[in-house]
PDB file of N, CA and C in Angstrom:
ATOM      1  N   UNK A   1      -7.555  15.206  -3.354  1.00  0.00           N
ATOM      2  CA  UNK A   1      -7.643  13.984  -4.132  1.00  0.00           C
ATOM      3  C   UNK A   1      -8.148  12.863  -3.239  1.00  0.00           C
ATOM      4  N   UNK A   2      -9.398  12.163  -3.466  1.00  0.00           N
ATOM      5  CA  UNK A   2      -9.844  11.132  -2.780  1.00  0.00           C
ATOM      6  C   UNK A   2      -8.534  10.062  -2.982  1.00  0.00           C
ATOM      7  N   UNK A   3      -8.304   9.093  -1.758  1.00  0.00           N
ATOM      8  CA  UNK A   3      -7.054   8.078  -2.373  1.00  0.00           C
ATOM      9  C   UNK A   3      -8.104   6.858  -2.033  1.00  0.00           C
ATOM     10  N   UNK A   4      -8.261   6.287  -2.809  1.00  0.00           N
ATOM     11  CA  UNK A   4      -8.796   4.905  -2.704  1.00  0.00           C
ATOM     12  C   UNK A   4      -8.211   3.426  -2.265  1.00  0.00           C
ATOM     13  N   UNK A   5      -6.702   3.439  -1.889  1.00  0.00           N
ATOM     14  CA  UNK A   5      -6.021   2.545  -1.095  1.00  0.00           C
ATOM     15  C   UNK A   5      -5.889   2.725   0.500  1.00  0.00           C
ATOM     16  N   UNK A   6      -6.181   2.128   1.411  1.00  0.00           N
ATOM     17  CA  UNK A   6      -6.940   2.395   2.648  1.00  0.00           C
ATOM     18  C   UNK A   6      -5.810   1.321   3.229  1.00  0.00           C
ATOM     19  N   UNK A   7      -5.173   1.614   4.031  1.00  0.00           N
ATOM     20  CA  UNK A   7      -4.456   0.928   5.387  1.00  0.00           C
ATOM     21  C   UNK A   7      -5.048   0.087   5.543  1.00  0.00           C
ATOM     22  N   UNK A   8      -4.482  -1.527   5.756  1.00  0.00           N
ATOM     23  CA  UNK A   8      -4.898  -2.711   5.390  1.00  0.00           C
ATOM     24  C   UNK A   8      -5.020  -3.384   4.313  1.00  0.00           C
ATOM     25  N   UNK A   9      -5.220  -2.559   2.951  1.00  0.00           N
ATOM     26  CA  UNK A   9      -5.555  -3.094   1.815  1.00  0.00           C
ATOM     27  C   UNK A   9      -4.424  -3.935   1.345  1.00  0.00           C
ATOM     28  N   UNK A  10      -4.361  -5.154   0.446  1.00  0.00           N
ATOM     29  CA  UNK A  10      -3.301  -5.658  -0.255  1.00  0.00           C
ATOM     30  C   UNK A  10      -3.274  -5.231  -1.231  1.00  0.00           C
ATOM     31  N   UNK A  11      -2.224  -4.796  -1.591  1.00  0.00           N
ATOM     32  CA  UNK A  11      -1.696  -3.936  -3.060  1.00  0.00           C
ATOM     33  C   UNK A  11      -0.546  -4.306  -3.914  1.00  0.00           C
ATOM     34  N   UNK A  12      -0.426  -4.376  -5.228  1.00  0.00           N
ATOM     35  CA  UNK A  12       0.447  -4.705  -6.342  1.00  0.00           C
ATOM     36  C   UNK A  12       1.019  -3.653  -6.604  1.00  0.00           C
ATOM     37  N   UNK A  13       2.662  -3.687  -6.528  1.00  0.00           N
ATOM     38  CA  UNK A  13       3.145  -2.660  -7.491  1.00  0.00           C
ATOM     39  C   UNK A  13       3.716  -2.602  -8.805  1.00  0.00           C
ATOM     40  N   UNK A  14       2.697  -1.615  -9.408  1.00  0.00           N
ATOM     41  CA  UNK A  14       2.373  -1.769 -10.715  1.00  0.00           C
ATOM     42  C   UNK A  14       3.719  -0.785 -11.670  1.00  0.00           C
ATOM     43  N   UNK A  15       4.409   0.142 -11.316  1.00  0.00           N
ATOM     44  CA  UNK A  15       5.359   0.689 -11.457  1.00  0.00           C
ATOM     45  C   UNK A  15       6.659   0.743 -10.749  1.00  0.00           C
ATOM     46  N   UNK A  16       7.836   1.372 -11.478  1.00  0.00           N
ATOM     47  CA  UNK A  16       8.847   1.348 -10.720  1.00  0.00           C
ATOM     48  C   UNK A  16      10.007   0.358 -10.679  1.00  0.00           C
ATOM     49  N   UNK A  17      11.113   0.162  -9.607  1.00  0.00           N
ATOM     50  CA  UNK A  17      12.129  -0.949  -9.311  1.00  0.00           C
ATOM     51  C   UNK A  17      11.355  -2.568  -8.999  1.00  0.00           C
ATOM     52  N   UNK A  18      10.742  -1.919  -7.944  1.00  0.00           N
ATOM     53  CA  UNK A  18       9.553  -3.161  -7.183  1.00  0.00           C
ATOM     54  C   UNK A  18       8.520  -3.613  -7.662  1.00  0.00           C
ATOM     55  N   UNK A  19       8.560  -3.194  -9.391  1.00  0.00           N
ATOM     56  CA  UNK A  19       7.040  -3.690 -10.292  1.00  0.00           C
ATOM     57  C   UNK A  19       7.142  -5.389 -10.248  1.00  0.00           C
ATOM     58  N   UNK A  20       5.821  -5.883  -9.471  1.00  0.00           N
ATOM     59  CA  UNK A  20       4.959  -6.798  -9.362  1.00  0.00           C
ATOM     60  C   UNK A  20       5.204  -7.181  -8.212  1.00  0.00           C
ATOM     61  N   UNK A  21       5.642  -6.582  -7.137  1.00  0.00           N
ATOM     62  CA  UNK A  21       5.743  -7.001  -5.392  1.00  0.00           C
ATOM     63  C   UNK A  21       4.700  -6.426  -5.405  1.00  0.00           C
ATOM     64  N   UNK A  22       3.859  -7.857  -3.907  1.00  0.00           N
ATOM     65  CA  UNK A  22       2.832  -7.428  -3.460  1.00  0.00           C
ATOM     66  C   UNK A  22       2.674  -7.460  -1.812  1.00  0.00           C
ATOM     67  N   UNK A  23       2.085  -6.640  -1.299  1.00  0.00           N
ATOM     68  CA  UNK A  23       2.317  -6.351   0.186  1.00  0.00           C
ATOM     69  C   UNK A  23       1.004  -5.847   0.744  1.00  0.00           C
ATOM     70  N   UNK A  24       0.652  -5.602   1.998  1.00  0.00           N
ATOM     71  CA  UNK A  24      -0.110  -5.327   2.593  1.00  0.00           C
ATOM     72  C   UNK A  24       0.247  -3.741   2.947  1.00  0.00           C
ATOM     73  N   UNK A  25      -0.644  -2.761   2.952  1.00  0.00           N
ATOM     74  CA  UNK A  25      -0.290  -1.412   3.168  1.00  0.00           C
ATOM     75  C   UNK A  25       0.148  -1.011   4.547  1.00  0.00           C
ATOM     76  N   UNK A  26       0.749  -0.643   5.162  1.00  0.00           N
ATOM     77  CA  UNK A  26       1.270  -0.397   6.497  1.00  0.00           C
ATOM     78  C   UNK A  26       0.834   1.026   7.138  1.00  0.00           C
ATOM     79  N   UNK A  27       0.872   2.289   6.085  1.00  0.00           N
ATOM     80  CA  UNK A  27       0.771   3.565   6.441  1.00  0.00           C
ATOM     81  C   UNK A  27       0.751   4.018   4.937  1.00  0.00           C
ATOM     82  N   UNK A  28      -0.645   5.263   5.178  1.00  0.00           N
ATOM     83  CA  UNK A  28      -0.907   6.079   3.935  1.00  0.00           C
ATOM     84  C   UNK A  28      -0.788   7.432   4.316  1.00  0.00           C
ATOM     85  N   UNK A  29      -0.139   8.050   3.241  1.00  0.00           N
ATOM     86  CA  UNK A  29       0.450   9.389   4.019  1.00  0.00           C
ATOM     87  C   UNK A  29      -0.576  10.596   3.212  1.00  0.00           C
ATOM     88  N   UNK A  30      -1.106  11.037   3.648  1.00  0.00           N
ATOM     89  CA  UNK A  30      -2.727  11.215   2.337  1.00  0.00           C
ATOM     90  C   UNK A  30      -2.392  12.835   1.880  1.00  0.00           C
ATOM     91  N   UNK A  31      -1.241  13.626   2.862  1.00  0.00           N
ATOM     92  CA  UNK A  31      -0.626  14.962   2.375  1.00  0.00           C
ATOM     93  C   UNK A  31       0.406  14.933   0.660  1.00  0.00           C
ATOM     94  N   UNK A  32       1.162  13.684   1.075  1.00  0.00           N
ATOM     95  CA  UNK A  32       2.132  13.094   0.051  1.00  0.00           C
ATOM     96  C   UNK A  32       1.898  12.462  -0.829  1.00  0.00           C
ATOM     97  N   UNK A  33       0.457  11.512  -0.827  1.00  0.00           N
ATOM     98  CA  UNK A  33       0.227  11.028  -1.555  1.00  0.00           C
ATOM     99  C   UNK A  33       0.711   9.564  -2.006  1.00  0.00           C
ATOM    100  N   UNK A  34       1.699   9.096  -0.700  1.00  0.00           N
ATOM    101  CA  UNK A  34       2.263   7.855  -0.726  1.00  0.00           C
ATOM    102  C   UNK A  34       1.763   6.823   0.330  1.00  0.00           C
ATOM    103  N   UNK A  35       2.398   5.924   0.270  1.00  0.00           N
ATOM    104  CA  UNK A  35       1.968   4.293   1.157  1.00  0.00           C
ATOM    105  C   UNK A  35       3.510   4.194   1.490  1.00  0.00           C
ATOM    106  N   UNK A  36       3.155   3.514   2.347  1.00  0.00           N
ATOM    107  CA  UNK A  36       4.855   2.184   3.172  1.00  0.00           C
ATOM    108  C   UNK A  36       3.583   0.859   2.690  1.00  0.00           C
ATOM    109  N   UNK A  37       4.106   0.015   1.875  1.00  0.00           N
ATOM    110  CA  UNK A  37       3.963  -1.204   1.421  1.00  0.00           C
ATOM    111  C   UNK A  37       5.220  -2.183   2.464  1.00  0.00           C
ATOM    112  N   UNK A  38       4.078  -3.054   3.329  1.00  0.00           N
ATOM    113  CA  UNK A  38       4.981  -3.982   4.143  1.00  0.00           C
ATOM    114  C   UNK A  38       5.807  -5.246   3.059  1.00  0.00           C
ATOM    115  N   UNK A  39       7.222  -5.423   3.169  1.00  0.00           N
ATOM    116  CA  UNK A  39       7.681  -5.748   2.618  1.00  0.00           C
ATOM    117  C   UNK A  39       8.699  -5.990   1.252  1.00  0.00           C
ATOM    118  N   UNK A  40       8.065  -4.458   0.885  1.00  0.00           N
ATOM    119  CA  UNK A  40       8.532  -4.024  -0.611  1.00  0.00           C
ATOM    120  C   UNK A  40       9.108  -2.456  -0.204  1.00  0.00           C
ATOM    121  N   UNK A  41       9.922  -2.488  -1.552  1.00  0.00           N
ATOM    122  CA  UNK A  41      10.830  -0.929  -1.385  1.00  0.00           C
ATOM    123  C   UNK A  41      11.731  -0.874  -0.090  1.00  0.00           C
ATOM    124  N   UNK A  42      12.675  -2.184  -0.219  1.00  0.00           N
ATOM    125  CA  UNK A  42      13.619  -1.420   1.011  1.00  0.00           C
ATOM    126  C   UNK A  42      14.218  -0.899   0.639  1.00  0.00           C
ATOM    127  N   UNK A  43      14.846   0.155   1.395  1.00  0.00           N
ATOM    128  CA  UNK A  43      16.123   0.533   1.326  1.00  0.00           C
ATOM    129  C   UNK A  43      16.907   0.758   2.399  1.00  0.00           C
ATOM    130  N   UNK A  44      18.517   0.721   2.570  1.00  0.00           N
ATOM    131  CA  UNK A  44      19.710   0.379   3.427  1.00  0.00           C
ATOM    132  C   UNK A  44      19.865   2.058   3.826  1.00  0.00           C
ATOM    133  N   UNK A  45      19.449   1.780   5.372  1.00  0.00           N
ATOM    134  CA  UNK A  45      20.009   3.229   5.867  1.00  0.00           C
ATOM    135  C   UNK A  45      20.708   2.991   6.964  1.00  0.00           C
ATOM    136  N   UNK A  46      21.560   4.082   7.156  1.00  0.00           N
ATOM    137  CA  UNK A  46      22.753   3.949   8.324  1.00  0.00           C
ATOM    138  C   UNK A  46      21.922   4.395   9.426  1.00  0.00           C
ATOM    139  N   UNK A  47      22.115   3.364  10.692  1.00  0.00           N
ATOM    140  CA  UNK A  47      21.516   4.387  12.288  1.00  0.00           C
ATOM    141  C   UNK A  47      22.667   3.683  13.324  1.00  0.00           C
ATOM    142  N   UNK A  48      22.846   5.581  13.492  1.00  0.00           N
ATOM    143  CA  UNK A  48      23.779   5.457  14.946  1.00  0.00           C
ATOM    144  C   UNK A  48      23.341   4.440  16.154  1.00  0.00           C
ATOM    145  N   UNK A  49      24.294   4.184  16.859  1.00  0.00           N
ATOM    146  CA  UNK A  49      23.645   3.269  18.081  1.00  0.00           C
ATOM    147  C   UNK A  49      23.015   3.973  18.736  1.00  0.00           C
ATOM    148  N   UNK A  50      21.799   3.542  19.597  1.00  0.00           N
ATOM    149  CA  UNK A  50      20.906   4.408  20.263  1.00  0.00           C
ATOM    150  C   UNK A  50      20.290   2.985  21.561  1.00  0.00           C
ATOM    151  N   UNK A  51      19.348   3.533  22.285  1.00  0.00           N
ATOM    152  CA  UNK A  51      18.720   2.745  23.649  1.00  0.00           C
ATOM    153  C   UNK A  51      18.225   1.284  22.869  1.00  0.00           C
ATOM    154  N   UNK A  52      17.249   2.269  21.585  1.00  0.00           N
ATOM    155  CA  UNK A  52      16.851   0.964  20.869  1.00  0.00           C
ATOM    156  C   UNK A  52      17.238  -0.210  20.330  1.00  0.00           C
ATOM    157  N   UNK A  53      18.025   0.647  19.528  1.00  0.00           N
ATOM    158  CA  UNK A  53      19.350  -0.213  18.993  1.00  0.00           C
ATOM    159  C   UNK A  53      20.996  -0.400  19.317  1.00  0.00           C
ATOM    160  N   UNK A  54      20.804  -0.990  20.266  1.00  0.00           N
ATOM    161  CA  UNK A  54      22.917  -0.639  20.512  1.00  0.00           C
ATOM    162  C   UNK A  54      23.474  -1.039  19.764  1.00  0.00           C
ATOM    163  N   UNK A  55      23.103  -1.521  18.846  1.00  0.00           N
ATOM    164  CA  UNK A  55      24.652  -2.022  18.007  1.00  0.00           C
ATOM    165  C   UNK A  55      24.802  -0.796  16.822  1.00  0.00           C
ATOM    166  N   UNK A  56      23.385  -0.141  16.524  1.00  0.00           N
ATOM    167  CA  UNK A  56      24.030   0.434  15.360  1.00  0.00           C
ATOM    168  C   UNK A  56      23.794  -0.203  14.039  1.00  0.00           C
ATOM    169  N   UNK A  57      24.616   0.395  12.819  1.00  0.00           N
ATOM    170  CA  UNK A  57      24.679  -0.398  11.712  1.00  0.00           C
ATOM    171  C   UNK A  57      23.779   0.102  10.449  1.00  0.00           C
ATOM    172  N   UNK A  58      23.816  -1.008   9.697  1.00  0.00           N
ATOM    173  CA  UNK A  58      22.967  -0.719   8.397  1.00  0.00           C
ATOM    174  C   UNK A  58      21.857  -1.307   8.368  1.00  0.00           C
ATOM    175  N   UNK A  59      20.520  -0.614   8.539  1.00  0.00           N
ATOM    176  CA  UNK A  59      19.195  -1.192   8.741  1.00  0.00           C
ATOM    177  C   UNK A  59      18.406  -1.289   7.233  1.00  0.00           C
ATOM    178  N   UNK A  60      17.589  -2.082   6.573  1.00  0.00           N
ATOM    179  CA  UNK A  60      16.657  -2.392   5.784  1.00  0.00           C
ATOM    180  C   UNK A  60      15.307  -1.783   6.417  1.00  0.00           C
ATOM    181  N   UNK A  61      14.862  -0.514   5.659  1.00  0.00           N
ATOM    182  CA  UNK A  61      13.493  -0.220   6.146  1.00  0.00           C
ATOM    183  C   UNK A  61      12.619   0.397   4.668  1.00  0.00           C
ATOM    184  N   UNK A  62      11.467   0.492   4.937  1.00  0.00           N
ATOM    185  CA  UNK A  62      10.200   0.146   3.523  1.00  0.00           C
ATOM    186  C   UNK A  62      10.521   1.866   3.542  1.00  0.00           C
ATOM    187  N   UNK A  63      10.329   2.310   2.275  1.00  0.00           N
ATOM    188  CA  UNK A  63      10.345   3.166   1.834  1.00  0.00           C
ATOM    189  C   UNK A  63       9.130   3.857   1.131  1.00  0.00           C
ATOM    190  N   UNK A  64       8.733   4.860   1.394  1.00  0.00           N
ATOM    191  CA  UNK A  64       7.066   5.005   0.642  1.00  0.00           C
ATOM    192  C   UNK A  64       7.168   5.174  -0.796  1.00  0.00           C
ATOM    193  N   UNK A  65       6.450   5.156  -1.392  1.00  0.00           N
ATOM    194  CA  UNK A  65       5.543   4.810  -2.861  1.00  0.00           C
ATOM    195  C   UNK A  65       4.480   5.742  -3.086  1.00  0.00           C
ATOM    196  N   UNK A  66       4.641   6.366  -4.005  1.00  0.00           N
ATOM    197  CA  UNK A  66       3.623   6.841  -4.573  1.00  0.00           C
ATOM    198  C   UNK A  66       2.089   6.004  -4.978  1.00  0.00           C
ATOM    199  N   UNK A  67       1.126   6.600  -4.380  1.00  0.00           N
ATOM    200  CA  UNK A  67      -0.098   5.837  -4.273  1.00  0.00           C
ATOM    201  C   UNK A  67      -0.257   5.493  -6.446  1.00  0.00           C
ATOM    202  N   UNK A  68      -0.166   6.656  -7.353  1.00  0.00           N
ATOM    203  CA  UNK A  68       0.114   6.151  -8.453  1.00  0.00           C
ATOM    204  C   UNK A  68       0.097   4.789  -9.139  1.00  0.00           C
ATOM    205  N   UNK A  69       0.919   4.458  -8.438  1.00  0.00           N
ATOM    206  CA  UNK A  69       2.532   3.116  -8.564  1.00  0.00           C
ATOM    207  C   UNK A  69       1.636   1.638  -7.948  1.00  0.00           C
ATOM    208  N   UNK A  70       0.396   2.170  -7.202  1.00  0.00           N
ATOM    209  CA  UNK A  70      -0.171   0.749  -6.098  1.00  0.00           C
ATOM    210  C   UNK A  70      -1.246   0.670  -7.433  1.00  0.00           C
ATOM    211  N   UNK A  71      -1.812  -0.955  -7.420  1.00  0.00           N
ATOM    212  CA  UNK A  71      -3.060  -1.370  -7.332  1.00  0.00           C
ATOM    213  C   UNK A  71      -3.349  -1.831  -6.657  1.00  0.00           C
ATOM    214  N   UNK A  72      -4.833  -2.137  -6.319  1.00  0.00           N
ATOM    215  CA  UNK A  72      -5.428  -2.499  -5.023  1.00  0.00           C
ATOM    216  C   UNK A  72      -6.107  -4.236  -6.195  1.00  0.00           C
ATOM    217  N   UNK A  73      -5.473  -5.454  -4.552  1.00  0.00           N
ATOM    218  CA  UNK A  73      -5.704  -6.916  -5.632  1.00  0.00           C
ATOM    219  C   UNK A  73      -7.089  -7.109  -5.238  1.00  0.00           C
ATOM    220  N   UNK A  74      -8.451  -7.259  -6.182  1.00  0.00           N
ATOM    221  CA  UNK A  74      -9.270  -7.890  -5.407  1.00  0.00           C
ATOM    222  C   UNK A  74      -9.054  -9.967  -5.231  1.00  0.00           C
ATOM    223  N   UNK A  75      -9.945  -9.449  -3.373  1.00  0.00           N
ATOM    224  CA  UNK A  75      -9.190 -10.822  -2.970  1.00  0.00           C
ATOM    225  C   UNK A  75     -10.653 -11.795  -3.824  1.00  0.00           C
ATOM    226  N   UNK A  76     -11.074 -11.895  -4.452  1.00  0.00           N
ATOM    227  CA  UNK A  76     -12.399 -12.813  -4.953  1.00  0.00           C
ATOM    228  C   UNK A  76     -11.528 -13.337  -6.175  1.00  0.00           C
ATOM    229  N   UNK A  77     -10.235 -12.718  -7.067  1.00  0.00           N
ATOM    230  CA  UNK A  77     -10.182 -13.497  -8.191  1.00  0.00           C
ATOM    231  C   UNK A  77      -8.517 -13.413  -7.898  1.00  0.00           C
ATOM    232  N   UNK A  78      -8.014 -12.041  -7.286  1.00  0.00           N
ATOM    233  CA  UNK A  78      -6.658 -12.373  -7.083  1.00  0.00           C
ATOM    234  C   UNK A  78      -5.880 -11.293  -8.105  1.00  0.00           C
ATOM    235  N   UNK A  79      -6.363 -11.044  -8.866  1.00  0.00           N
ATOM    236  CA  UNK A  79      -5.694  -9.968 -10.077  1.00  0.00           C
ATOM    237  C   UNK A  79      -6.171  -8.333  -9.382  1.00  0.00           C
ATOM    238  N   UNK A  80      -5.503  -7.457 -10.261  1.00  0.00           N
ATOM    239  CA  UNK A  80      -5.797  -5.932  -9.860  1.00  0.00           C
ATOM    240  C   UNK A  80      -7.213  -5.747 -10.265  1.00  0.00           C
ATOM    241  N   UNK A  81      -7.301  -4.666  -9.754  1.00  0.00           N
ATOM    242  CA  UNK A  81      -8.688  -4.201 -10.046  1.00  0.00           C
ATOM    243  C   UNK A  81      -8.999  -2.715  -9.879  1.00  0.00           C
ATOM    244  N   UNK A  82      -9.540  -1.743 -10.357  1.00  0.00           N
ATOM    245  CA  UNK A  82      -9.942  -0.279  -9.838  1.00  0.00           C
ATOM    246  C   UNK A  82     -11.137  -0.533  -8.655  1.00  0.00           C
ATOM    247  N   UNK A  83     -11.129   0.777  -8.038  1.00  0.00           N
ATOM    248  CA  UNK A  83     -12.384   1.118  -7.107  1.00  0.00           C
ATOM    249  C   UNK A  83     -13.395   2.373  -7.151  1.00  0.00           C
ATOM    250  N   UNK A  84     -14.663   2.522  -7.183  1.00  0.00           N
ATOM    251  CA  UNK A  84     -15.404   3.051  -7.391  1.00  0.00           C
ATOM    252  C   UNK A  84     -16.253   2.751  -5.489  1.00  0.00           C
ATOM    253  N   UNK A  85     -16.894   4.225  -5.903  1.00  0.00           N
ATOM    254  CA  UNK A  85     -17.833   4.333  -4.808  1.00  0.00           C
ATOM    255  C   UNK A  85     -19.114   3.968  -4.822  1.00  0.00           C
ATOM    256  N   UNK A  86     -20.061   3.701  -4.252  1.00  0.00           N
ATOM    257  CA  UNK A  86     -21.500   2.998  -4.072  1.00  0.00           C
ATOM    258  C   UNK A  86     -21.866   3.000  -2.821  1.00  0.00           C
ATOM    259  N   UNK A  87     -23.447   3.471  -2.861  1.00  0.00           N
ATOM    260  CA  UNK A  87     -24.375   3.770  -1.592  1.00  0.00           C
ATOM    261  C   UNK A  87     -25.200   2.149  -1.831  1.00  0.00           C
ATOM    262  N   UNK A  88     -24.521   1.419  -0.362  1.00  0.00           N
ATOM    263  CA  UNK A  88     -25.242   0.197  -0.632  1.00  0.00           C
ATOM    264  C   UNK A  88     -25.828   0.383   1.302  1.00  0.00           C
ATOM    265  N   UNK A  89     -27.255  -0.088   0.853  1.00  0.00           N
ATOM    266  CA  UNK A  89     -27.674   0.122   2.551  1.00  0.00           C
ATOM    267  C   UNK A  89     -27.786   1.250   3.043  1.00  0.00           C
ATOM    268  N   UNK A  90     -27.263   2.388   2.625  1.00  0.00           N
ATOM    269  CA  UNK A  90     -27.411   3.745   3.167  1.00  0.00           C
ATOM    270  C   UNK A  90     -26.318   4.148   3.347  1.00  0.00           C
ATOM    271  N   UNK A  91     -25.150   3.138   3.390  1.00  0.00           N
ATOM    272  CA  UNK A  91     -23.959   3.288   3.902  1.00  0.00           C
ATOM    273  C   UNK A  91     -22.627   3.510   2.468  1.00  0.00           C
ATOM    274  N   UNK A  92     -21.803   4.682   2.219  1.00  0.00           N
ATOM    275  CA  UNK A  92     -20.681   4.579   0.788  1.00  0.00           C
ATOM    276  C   UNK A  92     -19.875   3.558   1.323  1.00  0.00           C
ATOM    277  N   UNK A  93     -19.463   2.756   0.563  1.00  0.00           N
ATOM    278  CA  UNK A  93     -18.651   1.641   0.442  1.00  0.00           C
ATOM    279  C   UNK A  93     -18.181   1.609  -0.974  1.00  0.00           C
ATOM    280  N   UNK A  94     -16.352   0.765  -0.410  1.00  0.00           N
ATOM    281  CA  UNK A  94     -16.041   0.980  -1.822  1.00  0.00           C
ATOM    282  C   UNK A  94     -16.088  -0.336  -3.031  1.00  0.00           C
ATOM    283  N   UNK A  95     -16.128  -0.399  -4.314  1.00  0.00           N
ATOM    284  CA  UNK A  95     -16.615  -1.439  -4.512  1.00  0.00           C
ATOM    285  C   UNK A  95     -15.547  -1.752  -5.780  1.00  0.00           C
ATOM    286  N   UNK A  96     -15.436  -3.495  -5.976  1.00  0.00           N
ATOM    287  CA  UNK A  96     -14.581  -3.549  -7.016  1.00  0.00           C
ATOM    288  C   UNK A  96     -14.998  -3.717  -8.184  1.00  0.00           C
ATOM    289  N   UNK A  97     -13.991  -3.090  -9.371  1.00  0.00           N
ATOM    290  CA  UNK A  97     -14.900  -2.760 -10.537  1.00  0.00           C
ATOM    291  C   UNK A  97     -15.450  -4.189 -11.464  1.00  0.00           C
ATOM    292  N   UNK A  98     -14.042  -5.106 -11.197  1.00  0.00           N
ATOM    293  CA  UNK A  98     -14.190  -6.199 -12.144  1.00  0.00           C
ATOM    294  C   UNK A  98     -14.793  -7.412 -10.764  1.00  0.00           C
ATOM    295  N   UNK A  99     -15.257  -7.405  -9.959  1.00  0.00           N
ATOM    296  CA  UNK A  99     -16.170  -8.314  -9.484  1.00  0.00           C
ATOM    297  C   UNK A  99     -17.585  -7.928  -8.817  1.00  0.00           C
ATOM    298  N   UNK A 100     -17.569  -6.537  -8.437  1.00  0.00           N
ATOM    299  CA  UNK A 100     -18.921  -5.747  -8.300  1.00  0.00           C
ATOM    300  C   UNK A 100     -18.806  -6.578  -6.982  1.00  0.00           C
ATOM    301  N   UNK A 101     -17.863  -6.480  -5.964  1.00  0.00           N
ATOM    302  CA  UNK A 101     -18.321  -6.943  -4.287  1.00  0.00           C
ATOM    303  C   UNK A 101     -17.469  -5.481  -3.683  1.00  0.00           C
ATOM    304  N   UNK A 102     -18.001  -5.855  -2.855  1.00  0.00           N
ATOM    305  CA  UNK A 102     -17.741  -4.929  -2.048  1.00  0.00           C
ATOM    306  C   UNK A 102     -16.131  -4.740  -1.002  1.00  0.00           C
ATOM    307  N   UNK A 103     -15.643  -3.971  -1.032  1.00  0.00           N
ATOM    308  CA  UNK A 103     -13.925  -4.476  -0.514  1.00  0.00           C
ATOM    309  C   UNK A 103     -14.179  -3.992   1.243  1.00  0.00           C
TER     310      UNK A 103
END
């Protein structure tokens, strides 16, 4: 499955607990089919004390997302948008559907 949300991209989530948080993509996991969206989807996990952490405790960390669940915002108007492919220059680039620029 081609995934058309690319590390770096800003993305809306369009499904789910976290429907309409928007975040910057952190990591795309392209076997799973999910993202870590910076900022959205925490969830509270327990970690033993360790070098890193001595104290321990209950940590807040992003949880992945089904790529599904993302839209990708174009930044020219600010709303979602799909992506399509295009040979511009010689070069595929991906392009947005509702402003026809290039992301």
């Amino acid at each position: 499955m081609k995934l058309k949300i690319k590390t770096g991209d800003t993305v809306r989530i369009i499904a789910g607990d976290h429907k309409g948080t928007e975040g910057k993509v952190v990591t795309v996991d392209r076997i799973k089919n999910k993202a870590i969206i910076e900022g959205a989807n925490l969830v509270s996990k327990h970690e033993k004390p360790s070098a890193k952490n001595p104290q321990g405790g209950i940590v807040k960390k992003e949880a992945p997302i089904h790529i599904s669940n993302l839209s990708l915002i174009d930044a020219k108007s600010g709303d979602t948008t799909r992506v399509h492919y295009e040979m511009r220059d010689g070069k595929k680039v991906r392009v947005s559907k509702k402003s026809n620029e290039v992301i």
